[in-house]
C-alpha atoms as a PDB file:
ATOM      1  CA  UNK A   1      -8.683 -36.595  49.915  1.00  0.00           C
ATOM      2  CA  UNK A   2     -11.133 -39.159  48.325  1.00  0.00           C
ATOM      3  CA  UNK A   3     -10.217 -42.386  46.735  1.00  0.00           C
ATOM      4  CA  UNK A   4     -12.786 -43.899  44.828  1.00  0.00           C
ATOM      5  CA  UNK A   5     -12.773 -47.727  43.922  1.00  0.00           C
ATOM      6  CA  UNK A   6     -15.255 -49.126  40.876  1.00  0.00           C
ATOM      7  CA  UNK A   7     -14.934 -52.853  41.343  1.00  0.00           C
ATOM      8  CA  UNK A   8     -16.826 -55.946  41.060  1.00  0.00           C
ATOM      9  CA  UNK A   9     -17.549 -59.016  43.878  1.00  0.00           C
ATOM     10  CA  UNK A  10     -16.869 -61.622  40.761  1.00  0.00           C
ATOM     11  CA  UNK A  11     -13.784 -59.865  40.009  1.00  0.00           C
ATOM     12  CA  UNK A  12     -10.673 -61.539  41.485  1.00  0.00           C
ATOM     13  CA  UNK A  13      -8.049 -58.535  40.834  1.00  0.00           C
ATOM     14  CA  UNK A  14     -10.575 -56.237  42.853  1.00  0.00           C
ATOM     15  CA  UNK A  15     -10.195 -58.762  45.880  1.00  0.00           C
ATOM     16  CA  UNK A  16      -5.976 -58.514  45.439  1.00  0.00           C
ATOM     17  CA  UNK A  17      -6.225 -54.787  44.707  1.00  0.00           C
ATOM     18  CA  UNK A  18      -8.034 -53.844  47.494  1.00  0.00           C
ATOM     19  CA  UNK A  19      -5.176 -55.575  49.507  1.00  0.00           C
ATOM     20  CA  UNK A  20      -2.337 -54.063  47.628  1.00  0.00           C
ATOM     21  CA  UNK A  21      -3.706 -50.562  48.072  1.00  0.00           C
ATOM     22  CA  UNK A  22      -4.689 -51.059  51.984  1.00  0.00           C
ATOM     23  CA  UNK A  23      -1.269 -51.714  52.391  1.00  0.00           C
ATOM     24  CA  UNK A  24      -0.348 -48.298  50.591  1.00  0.00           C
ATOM     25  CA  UNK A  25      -3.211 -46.692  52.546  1.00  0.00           C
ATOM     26  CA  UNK A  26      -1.906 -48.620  55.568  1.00  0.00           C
ATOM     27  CA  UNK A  27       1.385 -46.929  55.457  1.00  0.00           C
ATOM     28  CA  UNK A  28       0.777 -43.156  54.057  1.00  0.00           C
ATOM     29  CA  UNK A  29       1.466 -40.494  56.438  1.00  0.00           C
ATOM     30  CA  UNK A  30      -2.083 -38.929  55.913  1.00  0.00           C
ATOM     31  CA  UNK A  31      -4.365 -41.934  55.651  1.00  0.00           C
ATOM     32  CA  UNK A  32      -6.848 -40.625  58.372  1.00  0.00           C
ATOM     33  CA  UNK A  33      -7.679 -37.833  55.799  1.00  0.00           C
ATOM     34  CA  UNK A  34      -8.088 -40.299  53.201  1.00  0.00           C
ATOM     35  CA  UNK A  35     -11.924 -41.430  52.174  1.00  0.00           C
ATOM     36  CA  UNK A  36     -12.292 -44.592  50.509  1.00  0.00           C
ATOM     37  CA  UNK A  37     -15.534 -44.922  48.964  1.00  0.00           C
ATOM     38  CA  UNK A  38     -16.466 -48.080  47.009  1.00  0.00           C
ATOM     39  CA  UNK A  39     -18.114 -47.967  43.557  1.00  0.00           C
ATOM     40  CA  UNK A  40     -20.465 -50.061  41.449  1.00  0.00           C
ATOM     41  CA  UNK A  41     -19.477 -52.475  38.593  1.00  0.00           C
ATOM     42  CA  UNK A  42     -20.676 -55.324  36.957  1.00  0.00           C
ATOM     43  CA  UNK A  43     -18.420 -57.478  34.488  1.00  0.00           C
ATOM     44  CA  UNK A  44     -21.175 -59.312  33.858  1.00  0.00           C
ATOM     45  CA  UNK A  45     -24.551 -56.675  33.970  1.00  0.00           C
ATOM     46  CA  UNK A  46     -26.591 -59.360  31.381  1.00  0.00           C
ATOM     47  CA  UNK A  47     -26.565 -62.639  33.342  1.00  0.00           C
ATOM     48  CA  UNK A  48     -29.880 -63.534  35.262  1.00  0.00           C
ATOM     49  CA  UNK A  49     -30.094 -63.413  38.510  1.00  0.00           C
ATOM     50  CA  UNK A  50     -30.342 -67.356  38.854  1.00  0.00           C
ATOM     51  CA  UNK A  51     -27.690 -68.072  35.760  1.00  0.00           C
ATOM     52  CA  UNK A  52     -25.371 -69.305  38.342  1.00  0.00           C
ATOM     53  CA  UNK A  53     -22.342 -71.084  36.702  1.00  0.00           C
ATOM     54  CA  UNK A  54     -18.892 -73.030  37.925  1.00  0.00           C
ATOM     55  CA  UNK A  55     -16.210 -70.445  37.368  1.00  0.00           C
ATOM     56  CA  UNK A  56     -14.099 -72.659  34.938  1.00  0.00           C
ATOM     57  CA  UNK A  57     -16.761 -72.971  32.542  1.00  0.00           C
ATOM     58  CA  UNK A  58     -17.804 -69.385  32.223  1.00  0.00           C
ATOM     59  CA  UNK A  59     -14.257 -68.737  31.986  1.00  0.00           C
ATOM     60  CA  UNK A  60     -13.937 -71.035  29.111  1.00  0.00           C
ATOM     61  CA  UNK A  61     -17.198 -69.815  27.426  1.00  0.00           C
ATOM     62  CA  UNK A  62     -17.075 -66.332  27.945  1.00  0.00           C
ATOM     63  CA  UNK A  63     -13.311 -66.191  26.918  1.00  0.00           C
ATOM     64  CA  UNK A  64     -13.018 -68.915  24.573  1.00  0.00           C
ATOM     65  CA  UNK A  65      -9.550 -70.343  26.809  1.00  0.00           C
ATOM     66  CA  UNK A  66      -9.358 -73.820  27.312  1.00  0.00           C
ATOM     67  CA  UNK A  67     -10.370 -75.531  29.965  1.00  0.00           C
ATOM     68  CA  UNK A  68      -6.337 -75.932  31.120  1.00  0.00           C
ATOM     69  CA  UNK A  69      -5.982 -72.409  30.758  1.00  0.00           C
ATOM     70  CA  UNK A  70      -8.672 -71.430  33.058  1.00  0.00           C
ATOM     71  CA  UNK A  71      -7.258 -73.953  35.548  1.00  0.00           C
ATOM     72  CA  UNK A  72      -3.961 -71.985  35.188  1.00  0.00           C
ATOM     73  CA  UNK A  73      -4.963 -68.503  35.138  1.00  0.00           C
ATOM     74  CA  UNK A  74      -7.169 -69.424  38.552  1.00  0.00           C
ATOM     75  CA  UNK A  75      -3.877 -71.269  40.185  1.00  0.00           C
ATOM     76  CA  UNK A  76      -2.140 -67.900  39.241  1.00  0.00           C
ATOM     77  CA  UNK A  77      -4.571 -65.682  40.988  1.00  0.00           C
ATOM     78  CA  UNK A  78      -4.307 -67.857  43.934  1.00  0.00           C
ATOM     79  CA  UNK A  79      -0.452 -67.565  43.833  1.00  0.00           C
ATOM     80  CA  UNK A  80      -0.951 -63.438  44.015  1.00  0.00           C
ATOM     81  CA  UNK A  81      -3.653 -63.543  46.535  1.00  0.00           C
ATOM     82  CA  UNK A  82      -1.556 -65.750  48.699  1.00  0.00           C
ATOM     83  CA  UNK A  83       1.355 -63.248  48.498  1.00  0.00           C
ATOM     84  CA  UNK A  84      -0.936 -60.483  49.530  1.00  0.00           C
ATOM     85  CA  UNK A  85      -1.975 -62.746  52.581  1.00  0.00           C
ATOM     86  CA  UNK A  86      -5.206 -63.523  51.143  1.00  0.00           C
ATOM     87  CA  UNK A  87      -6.887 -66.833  51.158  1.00  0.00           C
ATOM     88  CA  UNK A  88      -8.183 -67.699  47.496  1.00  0.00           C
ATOM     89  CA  UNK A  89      -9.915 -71.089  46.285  1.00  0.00           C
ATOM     90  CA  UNK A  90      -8.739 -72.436  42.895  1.00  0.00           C
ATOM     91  CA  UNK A  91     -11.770 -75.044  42.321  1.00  0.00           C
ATOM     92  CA  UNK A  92     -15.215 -75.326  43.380  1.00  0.00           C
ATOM     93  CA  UNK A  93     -16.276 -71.741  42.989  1.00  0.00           C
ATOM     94  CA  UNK A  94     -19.510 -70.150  40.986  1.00  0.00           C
ATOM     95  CA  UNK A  95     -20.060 -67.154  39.015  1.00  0.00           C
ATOM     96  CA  UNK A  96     -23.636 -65.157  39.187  1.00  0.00           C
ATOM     97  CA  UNK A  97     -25.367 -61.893  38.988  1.00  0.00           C
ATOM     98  CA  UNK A  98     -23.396 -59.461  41.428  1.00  0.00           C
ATOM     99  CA  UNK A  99     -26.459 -56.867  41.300  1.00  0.00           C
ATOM    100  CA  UNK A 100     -27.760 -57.243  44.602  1.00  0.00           C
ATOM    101  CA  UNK A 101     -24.650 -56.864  46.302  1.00  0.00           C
ATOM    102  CA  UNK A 102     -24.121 -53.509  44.540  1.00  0.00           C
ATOM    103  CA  UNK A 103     -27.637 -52.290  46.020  1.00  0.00           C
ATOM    104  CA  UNK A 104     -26.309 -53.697  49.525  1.00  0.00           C
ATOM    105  CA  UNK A 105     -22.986 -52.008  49.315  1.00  0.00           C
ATOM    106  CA  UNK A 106     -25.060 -48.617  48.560  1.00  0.00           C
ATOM    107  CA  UNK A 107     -26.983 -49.360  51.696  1.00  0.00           C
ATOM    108  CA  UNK A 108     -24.174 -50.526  54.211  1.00  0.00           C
ATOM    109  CA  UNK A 109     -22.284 -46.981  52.639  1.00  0.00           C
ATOM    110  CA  UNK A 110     -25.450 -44.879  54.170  1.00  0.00           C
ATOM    111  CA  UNK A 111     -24.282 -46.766  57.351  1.00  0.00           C
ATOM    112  CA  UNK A 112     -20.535 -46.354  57.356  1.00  0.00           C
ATOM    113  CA  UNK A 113     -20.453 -50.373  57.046  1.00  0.00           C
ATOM    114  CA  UNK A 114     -19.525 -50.575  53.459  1.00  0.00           C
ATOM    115  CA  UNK A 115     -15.849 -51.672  53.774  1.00  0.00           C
ATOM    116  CA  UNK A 116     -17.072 -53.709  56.122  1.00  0.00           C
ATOM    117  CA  UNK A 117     -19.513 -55.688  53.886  1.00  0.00           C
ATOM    118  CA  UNK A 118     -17.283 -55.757  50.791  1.00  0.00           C
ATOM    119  CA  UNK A 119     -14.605 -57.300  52.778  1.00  0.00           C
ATOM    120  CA  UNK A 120     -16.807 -60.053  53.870  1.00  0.00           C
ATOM    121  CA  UNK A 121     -18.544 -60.532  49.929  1.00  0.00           C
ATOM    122  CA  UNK A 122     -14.615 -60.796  48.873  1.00  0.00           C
ATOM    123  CA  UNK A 123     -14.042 -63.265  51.770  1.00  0.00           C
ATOM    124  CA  UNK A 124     -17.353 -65.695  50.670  1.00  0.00           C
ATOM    125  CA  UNK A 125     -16.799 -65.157  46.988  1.00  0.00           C
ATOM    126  CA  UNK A 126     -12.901 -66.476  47.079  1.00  0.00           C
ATOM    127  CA  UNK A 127     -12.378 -67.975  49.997  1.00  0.00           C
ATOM    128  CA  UNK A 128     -15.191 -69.813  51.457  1.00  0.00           C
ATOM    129  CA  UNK A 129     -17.131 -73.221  50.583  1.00  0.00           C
ATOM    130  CA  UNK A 130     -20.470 -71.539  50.914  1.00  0.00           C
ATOM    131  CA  UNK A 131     -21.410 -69.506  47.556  1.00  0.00           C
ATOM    132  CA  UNK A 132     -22.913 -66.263  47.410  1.00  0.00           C
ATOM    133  CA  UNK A 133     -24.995 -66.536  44.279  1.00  0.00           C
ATOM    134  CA  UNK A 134     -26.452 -70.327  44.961  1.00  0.00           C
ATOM    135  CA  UNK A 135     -27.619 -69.888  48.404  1.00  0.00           C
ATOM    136  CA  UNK A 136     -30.194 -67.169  47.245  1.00  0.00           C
ATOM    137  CA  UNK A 137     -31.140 -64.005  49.734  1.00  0.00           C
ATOM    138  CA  UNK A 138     -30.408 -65.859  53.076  1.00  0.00           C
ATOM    139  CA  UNK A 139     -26.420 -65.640  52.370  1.00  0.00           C
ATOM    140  CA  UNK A 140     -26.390 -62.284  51.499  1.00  0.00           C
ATOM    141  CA  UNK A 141     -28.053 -61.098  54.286  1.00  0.00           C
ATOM    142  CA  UNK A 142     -26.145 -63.099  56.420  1.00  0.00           C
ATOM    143  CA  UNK A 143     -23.005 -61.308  55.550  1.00  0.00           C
ATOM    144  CA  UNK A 144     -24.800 -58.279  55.889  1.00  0.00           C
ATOM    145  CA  UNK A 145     -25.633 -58.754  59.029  1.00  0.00           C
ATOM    146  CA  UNK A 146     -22.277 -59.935  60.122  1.00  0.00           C
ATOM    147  CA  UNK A 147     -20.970 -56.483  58.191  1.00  0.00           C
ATOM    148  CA  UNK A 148     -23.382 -54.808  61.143  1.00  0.00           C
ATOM    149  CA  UNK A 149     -26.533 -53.723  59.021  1.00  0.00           C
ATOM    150  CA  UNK A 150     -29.793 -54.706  60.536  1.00  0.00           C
ATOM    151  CA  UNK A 151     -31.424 -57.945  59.223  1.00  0.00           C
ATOM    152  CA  UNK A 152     -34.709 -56.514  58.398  1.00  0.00           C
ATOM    153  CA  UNK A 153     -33.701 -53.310  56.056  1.00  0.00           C
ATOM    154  CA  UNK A 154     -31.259 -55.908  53.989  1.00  0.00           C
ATOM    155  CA  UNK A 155     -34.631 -58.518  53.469  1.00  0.00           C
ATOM    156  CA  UNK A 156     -36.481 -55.133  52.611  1.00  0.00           C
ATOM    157  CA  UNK A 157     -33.718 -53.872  50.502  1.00  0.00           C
ATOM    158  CA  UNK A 158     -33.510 -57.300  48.626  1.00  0.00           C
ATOM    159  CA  UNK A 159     -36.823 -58.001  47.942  1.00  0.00           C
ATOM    160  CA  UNK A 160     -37.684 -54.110  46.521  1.00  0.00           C
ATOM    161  CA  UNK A 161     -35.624 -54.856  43.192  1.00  0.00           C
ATOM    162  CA  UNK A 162     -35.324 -51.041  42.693  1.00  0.00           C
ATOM    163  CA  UNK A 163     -34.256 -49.963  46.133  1.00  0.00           C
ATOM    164  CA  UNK A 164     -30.893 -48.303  45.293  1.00  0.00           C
ATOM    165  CA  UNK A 165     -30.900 -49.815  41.962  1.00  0.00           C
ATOM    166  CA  UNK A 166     -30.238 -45.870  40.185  1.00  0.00           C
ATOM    167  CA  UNK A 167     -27.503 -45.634  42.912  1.00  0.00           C
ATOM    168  CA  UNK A 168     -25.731 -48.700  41.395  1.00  0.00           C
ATOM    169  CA  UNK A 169     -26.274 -47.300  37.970  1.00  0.00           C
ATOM    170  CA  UNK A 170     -25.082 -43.849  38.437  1.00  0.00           C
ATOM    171  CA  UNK A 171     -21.938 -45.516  39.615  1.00  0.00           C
ATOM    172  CA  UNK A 172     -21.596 -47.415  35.925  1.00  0.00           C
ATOM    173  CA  UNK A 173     -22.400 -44.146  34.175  1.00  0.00           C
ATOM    174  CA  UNK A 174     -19.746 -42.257  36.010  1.00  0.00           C
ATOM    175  CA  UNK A 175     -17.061 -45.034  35.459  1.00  0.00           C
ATOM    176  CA  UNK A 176     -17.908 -44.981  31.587  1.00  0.00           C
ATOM    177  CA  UNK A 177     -17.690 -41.119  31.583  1.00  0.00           C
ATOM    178  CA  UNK A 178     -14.490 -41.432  33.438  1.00  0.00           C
ATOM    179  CA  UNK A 179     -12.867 -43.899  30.563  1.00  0.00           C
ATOM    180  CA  UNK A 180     -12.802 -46.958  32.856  1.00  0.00           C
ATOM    181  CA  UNK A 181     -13.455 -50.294  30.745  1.00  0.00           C
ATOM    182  CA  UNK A 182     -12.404 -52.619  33.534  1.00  0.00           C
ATOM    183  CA  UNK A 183     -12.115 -53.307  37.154  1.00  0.00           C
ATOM    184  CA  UNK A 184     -10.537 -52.468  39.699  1.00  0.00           C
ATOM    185  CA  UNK A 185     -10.319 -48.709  38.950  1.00  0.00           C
ATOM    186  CA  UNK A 186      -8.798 -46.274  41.665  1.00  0.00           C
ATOM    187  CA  UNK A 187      -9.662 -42.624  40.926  1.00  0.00           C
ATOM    188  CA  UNK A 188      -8.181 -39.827  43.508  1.00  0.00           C
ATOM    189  CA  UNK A 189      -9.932 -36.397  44.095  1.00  0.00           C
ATOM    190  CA  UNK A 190     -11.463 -37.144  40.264  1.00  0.00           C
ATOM    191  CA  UNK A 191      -7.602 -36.182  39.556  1.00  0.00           C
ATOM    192  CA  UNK A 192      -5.986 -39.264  39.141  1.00  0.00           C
ATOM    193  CA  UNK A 193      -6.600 -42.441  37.926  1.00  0.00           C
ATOM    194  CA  UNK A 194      -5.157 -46.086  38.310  1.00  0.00           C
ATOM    195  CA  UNK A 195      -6.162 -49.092  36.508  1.00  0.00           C
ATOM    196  CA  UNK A 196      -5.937 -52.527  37.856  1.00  0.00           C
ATOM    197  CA  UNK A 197      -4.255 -54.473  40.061  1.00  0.00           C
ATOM    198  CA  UNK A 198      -1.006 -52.236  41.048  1.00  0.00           C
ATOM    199  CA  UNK A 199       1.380 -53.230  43.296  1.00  0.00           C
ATOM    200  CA  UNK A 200       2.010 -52.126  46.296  1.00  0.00           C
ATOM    201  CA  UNK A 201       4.200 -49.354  45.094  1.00  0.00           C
ATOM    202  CA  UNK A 202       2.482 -47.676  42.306  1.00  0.00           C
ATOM    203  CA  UNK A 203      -1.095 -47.092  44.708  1.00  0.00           C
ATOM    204  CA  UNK A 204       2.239 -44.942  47.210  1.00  0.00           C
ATOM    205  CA  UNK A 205       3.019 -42.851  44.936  1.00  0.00           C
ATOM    206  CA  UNK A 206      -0.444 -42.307  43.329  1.00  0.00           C
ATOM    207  CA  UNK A 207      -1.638 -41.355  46.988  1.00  0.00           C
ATOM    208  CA  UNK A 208       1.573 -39.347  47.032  1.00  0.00           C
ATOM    209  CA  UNK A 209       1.339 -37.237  44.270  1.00  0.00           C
ATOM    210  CA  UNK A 210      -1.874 -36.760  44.579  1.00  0.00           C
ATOM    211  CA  UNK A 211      -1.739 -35.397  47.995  1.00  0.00           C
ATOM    212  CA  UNK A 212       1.191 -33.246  46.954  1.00  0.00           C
ATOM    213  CA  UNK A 213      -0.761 -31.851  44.260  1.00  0.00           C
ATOM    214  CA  UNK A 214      -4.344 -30.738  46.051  1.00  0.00           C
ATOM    215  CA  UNK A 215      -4.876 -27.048  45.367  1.00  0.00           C
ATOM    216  CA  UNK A 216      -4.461 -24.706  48.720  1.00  0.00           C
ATOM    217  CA  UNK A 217      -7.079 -23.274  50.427  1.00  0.00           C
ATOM    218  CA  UNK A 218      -8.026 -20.000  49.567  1.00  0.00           C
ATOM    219  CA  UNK A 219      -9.150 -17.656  52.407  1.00  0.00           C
ATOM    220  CA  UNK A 220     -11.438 -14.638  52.313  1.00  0.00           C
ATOM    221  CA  UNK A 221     -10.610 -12.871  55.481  1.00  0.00           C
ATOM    222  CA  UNK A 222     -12.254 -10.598  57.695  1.00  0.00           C
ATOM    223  CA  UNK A 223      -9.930  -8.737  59.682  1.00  0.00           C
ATOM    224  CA  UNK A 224     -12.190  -7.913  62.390  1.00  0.00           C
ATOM    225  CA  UNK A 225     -13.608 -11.357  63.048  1.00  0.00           C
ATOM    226  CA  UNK A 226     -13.305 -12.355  66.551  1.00  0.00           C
ATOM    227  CA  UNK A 227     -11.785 -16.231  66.793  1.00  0.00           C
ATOM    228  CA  UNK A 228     -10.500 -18.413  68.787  1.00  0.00           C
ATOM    229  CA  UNK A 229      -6.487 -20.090  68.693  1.00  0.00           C
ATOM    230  CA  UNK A 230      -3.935 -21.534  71.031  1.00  0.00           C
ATOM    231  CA  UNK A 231      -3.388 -18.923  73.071  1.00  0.00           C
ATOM    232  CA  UNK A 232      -7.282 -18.019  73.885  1.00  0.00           C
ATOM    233  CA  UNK A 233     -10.180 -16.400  72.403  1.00  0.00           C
ATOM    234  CA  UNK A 234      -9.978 -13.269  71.348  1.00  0.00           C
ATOM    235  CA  UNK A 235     -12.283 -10.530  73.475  1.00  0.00           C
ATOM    236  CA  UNK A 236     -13.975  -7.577  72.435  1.00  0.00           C
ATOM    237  CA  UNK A 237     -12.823  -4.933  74.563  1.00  0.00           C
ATOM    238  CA  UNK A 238     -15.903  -2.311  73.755  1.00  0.00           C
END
C-alpha cells in the first residue's frame, strides 16, 4: 500500500502530522508493506526566494490576526507539538520560499533519503536557532548532507534552478486535481484521503480500512507451469 503526504516545510501541522501518523504507521500490523512517499506543496509559491520574514509578522499580514493572536495560535502549536514529543519554538522563527527544499526532497527520494531529509528540514524549521531560509544554500546542504546525500549533487542541484523543478510541480498539479486546498494531505492507494492534522486515531483506521479494502489479486494460471513452494520444486519427470 502507498501513502502519499503533500505537505509544506513552513507548515507547522505537516511537522505534528507527520508525528501523529508515524505513530499510526508505528503501530499497524502491516507497516513494512506500507510506502510513504512525500509530496510537494507550497503555501506560499509567490514569495521570493530572499523575502525572508519573522513568522509573527507574516502571520499578521498575510492573515490580517493581530499581533496577540499570532503569539497565541504559535504558543498553541507548541502545546500540540509538545504532546506529540516534538520540540517546537514559539518566537524567533522566519518564514521564506520553501522551493528549494521541494527540489531537494525530489532528489534525496531518488536516493531512498527523503524521510530522512524532511525530518531534519522539520527539525531546523521548528526547532532549531539556525534558520533555513536566512542562511542561504550552505544550510540546506548541510542538512542534506546530514540526511546522507552527497555534498556535491545538492550544490549542483541548488544552483541549476530547474533541476527537478517539473518534479515539484507535477506534485502541485496532482494535489489540485485531487481536491486538496491545504496541507498536510494523506492520500492512500489514490483511494482515500485525509485532510490535516488527525489524531492519532483517525490516520488507524484510515490505514485500516484502506488495507481492508485493496482489491485481490487476480491470477491467470497455467496449469502446467513448473514452480517452486515449501515442500520443493516441482520436476519434470519426461
Amino acid at each position: 500500500m502507498r501513502v502519499e503526504i503533500w505537505s509544506d516545510i513552513a507548515c507547522p501541522w505537516c511537522y505534528v502530522g507527520k508525528a501523529r501518523f508515524e505513530k499510526a504507521l508505528a503501530a499497524f500490523p502491516h507497516r513494512d508493506h506500507v510506502e510513504v512517499v512525500h509530496r510537494s506543496f507550497e503555501l506560499d509559491p509567490g514569495r521570493a526566494k530572499g523575502d525572508i520574514q519573522p513568522v509573527i509578522k507574516m502571520l499578521t499580514k498575510k492573515y490580517g490576526m493581530s499581533e496577540a493572536q499570532a503569539r497565541a495560535g504559535e504558543e498553541n502549536l507548541g502545546a500540540q507539538a509538545a504532546a506529540e514529543g516534538l520540540a517546537y519554538r514559539t518566537e524567533g522563527r522566519d518564514h521564506g520560499n520553501t522551493f528549494d527544499m521541494h527540489r531537494l526532497l525530489h532528489l534525496a527520494k531518488e536516493h531512498g533519503k527523503q524521510n530522512e531529509l524532511i525530518q531534519f528540514l522539520y527539525q531546523a524549521n521548528f526547532a532549531e536557532e539556525r534558520s533555513v531560509f536566512s542562511e542561504g544554500d550552505d544550510r540546506l546542504v548541510e542538512l542534506a548532507v546530514t540526511a546522507g546525500l552527497d555534498e556535491t549533487t545538492v550544490r549542483k542541484v541548488l544552483t541549476d534552478p530547474t533541476a527537478y523543478a517539473d518534479d515539484v510541480r507535477t506534485d502541485e498539479r496532482e494535489a489540485a486535481e485531487l481536491g486538496a486546498t491545504g496541507v498536510p494531505f494523506f492520500v492512500l492507494d489514490r483511494k482515500f484521503g485525509v485532510s490535516g492534522a488527525q489524531p492519532t486515531d483517525v490516520f488507524t483506521r484510515a490505514l485500516t480500512q484502506a488495507w481492508g479494502e485493496r482489491p485481490p489479486l487476480k491470477l491467470i494460471e497455467d496449469s502446467d507451469a513448473e514452480a517452486c513452494g515449501p515442500d520443493g520444486c516441482a520436476v519434470p519427470q519426461h
